[in-house]
C-alpha atoms as a PDB file:
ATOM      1  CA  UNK A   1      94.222 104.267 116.563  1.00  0.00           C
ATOM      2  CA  UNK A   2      96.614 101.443 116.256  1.00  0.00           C
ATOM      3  CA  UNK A   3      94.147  99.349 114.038  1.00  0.00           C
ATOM      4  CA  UNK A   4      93.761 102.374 111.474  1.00  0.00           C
ATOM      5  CA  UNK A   5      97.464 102.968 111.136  1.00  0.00           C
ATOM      6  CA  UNK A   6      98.165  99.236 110.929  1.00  0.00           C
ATOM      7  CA  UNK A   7      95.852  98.608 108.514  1.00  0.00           C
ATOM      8  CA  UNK A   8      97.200 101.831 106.277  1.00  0.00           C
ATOM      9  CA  UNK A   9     100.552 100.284 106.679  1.00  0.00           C
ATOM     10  CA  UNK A  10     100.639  96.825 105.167  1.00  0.00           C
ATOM     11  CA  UNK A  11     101.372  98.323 101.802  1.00  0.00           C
ATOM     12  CA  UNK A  12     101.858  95.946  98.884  1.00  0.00           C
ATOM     13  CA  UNK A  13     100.276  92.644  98.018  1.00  0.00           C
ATOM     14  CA  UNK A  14     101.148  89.549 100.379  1.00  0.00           C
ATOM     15  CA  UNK A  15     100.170  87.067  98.124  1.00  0.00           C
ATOM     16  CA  UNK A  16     100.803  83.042  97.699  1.00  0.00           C
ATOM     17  CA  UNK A  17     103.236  82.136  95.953  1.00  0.00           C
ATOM     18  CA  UNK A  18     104.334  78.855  93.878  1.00  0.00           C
ATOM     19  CA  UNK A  19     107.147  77.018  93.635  1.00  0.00           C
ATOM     20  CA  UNK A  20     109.577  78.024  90.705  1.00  0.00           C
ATOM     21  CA  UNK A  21     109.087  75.797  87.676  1.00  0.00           C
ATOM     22  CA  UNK A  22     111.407  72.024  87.393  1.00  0.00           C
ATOM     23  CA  UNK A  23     114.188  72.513  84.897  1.00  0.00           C
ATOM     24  CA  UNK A  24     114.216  70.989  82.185  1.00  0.00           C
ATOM     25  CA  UNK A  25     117.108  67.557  81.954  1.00  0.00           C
ATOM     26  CA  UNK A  26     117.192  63.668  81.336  1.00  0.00           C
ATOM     27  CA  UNK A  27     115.025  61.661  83.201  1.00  0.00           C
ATOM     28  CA  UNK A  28     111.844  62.062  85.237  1.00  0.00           C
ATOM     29  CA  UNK A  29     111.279  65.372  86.807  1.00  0.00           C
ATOM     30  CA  UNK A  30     112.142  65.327  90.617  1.00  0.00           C
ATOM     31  CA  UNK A  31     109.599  66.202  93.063  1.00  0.00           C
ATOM     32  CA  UNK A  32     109.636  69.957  93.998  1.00  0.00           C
ATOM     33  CA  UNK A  33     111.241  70.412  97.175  1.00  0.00           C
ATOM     34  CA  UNK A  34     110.870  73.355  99.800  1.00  0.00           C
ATOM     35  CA  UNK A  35     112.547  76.992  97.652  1.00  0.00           C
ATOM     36  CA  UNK A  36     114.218  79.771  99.189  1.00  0.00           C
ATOM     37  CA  UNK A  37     112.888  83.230  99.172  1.00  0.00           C
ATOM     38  CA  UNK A  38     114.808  84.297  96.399  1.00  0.00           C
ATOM     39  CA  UNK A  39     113.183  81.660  93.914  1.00  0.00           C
ATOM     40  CA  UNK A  40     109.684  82.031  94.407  1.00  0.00           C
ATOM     41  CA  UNK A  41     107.378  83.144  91.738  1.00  0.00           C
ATOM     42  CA  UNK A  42     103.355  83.828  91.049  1.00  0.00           C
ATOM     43  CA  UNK A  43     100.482  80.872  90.980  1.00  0.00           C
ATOM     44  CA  UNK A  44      98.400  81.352  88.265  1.00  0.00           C
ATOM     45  CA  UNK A  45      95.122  80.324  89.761  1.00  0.00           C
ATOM     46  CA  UNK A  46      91.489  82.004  89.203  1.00  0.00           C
ATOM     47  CA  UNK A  47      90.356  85.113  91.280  1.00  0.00           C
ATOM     48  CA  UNK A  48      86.618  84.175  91.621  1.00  0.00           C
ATOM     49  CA  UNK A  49      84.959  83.675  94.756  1.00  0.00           C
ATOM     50  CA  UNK A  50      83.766  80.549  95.848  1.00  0.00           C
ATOM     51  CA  UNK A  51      79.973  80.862  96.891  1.00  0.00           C
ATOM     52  CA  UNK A  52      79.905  79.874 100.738  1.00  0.00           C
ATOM     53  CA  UNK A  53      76.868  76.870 102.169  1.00  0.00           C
ATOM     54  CA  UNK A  54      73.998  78.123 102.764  1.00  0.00           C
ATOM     55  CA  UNK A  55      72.489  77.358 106.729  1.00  0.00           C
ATOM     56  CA  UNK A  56      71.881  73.582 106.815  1.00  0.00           C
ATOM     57  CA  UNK A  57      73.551  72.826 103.669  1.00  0.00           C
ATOM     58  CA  UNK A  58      75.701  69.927 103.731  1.00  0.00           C
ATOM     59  CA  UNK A  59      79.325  71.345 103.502  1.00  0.00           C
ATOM     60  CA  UNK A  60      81.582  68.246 103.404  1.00  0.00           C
ATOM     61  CA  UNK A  61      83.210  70.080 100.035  1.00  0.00           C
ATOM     62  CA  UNK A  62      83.396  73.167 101.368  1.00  0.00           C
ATOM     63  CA  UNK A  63      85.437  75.163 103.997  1.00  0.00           C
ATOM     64  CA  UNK A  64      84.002  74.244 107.658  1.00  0.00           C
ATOM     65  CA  UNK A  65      81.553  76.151 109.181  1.00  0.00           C
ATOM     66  CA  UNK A  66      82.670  78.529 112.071  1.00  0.00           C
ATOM     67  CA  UNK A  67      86.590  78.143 111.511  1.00  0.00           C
ATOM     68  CA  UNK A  68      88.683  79.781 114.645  1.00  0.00           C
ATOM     69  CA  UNK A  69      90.030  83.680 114.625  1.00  0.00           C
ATOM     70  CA  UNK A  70      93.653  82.062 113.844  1.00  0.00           C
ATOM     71  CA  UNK A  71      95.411  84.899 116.271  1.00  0.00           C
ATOM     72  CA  UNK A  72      95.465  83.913 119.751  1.00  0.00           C
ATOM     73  CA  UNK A  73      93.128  86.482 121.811  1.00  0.00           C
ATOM     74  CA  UNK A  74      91.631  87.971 118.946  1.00  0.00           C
ATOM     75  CA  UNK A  75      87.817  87.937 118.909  1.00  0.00           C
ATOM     76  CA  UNK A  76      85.742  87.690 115.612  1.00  0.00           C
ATOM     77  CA  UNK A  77      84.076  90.960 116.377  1.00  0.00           C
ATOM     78  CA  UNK A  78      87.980  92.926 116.076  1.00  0.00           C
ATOM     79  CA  UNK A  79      88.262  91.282 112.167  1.00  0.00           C
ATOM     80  CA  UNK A  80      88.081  93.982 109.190  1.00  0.00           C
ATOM     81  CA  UNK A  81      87.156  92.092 105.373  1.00  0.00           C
ATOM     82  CA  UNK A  82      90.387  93.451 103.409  1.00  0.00           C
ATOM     83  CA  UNK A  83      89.273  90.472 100.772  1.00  0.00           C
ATOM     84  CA  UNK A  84      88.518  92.713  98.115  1.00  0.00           C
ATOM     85  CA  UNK A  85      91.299  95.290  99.119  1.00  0.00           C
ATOM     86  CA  UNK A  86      92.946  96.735  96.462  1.00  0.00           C
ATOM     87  CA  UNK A  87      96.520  95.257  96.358  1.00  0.00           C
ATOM     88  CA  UNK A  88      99.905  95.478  94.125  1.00  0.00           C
ATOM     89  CA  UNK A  89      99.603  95.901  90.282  1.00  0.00           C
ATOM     90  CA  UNK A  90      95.975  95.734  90.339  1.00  0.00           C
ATOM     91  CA  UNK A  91      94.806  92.719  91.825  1.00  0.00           C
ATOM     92  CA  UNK A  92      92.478  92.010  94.788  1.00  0.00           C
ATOM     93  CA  UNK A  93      94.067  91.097  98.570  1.00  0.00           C
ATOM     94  CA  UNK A  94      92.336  87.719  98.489  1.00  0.00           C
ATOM     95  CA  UNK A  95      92.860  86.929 102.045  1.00  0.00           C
ATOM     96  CA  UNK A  96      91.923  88.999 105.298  1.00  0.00           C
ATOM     97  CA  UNK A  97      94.538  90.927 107.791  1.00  0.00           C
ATOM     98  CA  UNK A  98      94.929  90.288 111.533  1.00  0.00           C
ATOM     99  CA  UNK A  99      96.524  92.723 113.382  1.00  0.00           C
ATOM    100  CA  UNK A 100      98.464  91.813 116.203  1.00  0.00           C
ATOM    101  CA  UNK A 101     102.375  92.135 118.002  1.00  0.00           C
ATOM    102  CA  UNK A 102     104.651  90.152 116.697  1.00  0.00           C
ATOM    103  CA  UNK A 103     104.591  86.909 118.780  1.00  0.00           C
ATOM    104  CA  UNK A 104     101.309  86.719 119.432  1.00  0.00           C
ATOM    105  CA  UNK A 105     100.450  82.866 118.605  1.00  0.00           C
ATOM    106  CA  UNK A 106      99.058  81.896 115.769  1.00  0.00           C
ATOM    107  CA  UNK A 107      96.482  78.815 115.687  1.00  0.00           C
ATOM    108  CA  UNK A 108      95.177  76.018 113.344  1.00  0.00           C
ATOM    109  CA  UNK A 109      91.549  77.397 112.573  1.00  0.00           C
ATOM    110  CA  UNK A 110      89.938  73.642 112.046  1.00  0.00           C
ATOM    111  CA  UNK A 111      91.279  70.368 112.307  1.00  0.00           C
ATOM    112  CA  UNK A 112      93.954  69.168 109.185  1.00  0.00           C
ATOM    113  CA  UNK A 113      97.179  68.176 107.566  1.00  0.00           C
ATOM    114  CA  UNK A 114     100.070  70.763 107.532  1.00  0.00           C
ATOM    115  CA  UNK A 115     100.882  70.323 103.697  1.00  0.00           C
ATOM    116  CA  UNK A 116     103.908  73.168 103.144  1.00  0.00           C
ATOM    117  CA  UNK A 117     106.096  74.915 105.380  1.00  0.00           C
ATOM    118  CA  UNK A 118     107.251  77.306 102.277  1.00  0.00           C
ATOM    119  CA  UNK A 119     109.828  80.735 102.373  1.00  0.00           C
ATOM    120  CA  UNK A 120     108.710  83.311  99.992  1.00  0.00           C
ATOM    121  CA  UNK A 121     109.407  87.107  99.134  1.00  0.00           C
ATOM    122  CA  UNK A 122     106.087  88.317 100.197  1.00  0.00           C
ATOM    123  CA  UNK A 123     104.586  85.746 102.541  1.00  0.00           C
ATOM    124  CA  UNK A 124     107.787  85.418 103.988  1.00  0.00           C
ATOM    125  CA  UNK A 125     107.415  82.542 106.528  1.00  0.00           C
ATOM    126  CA  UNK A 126     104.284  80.339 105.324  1.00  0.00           C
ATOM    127  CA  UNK A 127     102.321  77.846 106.030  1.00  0.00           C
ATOM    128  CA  UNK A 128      99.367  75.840 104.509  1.00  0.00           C
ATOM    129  CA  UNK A 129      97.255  73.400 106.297  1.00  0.00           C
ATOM    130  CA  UNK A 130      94.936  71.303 104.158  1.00  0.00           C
ATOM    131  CA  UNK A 131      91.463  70.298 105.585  1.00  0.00           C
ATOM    132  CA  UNK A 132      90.804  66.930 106.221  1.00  0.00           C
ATOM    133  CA  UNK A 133      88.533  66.247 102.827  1.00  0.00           C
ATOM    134  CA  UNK A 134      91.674  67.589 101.083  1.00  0.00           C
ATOM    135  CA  UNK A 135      88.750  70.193  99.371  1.00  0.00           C
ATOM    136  CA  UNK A 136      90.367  73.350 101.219  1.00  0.00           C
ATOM    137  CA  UNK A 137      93.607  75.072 102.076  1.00  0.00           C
ATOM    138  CA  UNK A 138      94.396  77.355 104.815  1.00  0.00           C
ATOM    139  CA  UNK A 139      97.007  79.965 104.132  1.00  0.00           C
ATOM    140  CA  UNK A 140      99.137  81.653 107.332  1.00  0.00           C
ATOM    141  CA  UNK A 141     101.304  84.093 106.153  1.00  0.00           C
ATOM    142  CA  UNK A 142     104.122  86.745 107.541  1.00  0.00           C
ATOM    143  CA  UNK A 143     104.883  84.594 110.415  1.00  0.00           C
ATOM    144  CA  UNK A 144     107.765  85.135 112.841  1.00  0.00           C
ATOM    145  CA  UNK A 145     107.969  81.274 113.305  1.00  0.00           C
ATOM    146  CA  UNK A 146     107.061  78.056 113.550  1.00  0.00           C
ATOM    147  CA  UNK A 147     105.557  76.437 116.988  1.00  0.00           C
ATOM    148  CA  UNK A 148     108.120  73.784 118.005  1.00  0.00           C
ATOM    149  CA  UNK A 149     107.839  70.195 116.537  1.00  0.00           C
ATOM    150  CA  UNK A 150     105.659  71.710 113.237  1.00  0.00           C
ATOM    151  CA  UNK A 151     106.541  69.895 110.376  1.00  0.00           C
ATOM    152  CA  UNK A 152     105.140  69.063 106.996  1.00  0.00           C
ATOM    153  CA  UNK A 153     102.436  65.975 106.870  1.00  0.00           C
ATOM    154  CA  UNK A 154     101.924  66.858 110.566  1.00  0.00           C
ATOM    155  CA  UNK A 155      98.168  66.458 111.816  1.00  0.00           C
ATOM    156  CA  UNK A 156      96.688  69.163 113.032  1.00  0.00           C
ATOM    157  CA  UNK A 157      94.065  69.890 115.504  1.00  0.00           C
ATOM    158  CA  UNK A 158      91.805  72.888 115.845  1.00  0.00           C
ATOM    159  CA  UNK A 159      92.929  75.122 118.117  1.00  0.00           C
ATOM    160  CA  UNK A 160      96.812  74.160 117.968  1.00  0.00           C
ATOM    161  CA  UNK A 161      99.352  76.915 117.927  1.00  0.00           C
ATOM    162  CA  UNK A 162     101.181  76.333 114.921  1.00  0.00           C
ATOM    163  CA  UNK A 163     103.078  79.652 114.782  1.00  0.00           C
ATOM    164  CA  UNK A 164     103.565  83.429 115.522  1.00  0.00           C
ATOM    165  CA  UNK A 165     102.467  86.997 114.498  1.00  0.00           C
ATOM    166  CA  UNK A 166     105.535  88.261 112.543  1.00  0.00           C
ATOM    167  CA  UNK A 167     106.300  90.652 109.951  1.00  0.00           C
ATOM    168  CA  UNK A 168     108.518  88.214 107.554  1.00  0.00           C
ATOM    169  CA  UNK A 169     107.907  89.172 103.702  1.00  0.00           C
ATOM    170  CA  UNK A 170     106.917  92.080 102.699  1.00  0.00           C
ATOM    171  CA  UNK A 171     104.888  93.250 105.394  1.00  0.00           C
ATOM    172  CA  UNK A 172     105.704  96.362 107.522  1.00  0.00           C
ATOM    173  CA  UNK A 173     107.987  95.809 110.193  1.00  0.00           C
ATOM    174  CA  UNK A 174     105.857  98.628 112.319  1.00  0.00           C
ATOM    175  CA  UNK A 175     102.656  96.208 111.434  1.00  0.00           C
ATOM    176  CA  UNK A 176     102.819  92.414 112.281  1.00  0.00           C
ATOM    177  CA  UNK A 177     100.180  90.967 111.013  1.00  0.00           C
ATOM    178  CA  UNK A 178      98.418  87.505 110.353  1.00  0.00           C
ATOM    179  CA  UNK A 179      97.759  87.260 106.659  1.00  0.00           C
ATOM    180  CA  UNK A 180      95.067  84.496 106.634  1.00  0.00           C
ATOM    181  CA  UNK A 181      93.737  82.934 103.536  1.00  0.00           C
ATOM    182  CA  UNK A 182      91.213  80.350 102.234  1.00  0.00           C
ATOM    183  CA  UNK A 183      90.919  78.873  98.568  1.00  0.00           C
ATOM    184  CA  UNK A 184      89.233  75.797  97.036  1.00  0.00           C
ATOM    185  CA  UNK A 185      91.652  73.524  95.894  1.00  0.00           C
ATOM    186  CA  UNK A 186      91.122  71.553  92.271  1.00  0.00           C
ATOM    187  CA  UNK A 187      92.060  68.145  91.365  1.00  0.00           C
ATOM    188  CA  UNK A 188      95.335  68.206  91.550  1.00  0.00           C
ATOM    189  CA  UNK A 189      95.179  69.555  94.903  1.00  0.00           C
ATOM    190  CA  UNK A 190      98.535  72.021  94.626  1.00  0.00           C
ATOM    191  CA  UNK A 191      99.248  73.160  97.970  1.00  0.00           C
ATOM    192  CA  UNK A 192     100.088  77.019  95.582  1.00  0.00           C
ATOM    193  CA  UNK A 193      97.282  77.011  93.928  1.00  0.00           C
ATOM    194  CA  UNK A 194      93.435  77.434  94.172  1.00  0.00           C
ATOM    195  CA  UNK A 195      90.409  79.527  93.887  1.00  0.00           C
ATOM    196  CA  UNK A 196      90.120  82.340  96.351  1.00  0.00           C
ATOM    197  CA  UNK A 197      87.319  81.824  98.927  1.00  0.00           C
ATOM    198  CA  UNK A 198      86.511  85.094 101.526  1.00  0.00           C
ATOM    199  CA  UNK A 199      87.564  84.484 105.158  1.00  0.00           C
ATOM    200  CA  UNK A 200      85.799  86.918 106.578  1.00  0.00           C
ATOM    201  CA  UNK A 201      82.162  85.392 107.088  1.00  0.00           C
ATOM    202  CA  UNK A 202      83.867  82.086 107.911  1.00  0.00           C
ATOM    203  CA  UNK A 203      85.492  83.767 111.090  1.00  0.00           C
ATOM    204  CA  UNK A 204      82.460  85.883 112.498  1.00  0.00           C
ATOM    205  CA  UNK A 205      80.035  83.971 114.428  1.00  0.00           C
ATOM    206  CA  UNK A 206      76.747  82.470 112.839  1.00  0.00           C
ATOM    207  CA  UNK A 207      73.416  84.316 114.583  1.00  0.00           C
END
């Protein structure tokens, strides 16, 4: 009962969100630097789907196989696919949902690099851990908070709580929730930008 209302509850789109654009001045262009809420604006970045490794296909590019359930005490077989959710103006949700109460810890899903601790309008408190081949990014969103000692460039290990369930953003107050996300970085590997990749068959376990 709680699931179905949760889920009905999340309303709008929790999408990421880039870093607002250097302004223009003399001299070289300073390094972006971590942006409050108020600042933050749309990635452009593709909405196609990344095709997933087949069984026994070398997947050194690729997300890993079998990543965690990033919400402590939440099994595979409790995960809905919201990745093609309807969401906002239009657009698709792009990530999946993990209901939980607020608090509940939130862990790394693989081992990695944590490359942006980031405030936004609707992810609220962010953050996105880079797999080790740099080829990946991992996207926890709505969080109530950081674990203690989290900080960017930090290694991570799978299975490390890295945060909390929270409701920061735009998401319901009456609906903490994990919003988890995977995309294929490109060349430039932008911690904001990336195509999409589903989440949902990554979680559930391989039979």
């Amino acid at each position: 009962m709680f699931l179905a209302f949760a889920l009905g509850s999340i309303g709008v789109a929790c999408r990421r969100e880039a870093p607002p654009p250097p302004v223009a001045g003399p001299g070289p262009v300073a390094e972006v630097a971590s942006t409050p809420a108020s600042a933050a604006i749309d990635p452009p970045r593709a909405a196609t789907t990344v095709p997933l490794a087949s069984p026994g296909e070398a997947s050194t590019s690729g997300p890993a196989d079998g990543l965690l359930v990033p919400v402590q005490g939440v099994s595979a077989e409790q995960l809905h696919d919201t990745f093609t959710d309807a969401r906002g103006s239009g657009g698709m949700h792009d990530a999946i949902d993990i209901m939980a109460p607020a608090g509940t810890p939130v862990i790394a899903v693989a081992d990695g690099t944590v490359e942006k601790l980031f405030e936004s309008r609707r992810g609220g408190t962010t953050l996105y851990q880079f797999n080790p081949e740099r080829t990946h990014a991992y996207y926890y969103a709505h969080l109530q908070g950081y674990a203690p000692g989290i900080a960017e460039r930090q290694l991570l290990r799978r299975g490390q709580v890295i945060g909390y369930v929270g409701s920061t953003g735009n998401a319901n107050p009456q609906a903490p929730h994990l919003h988890f996300a995977v995309f294929a970085l490109g060349p430039e590997r932008r911690w904001w930008e990336g195509t999409a990749v589903n989440p949902y068959p990554l979680l559930r376990p391989r039979g």
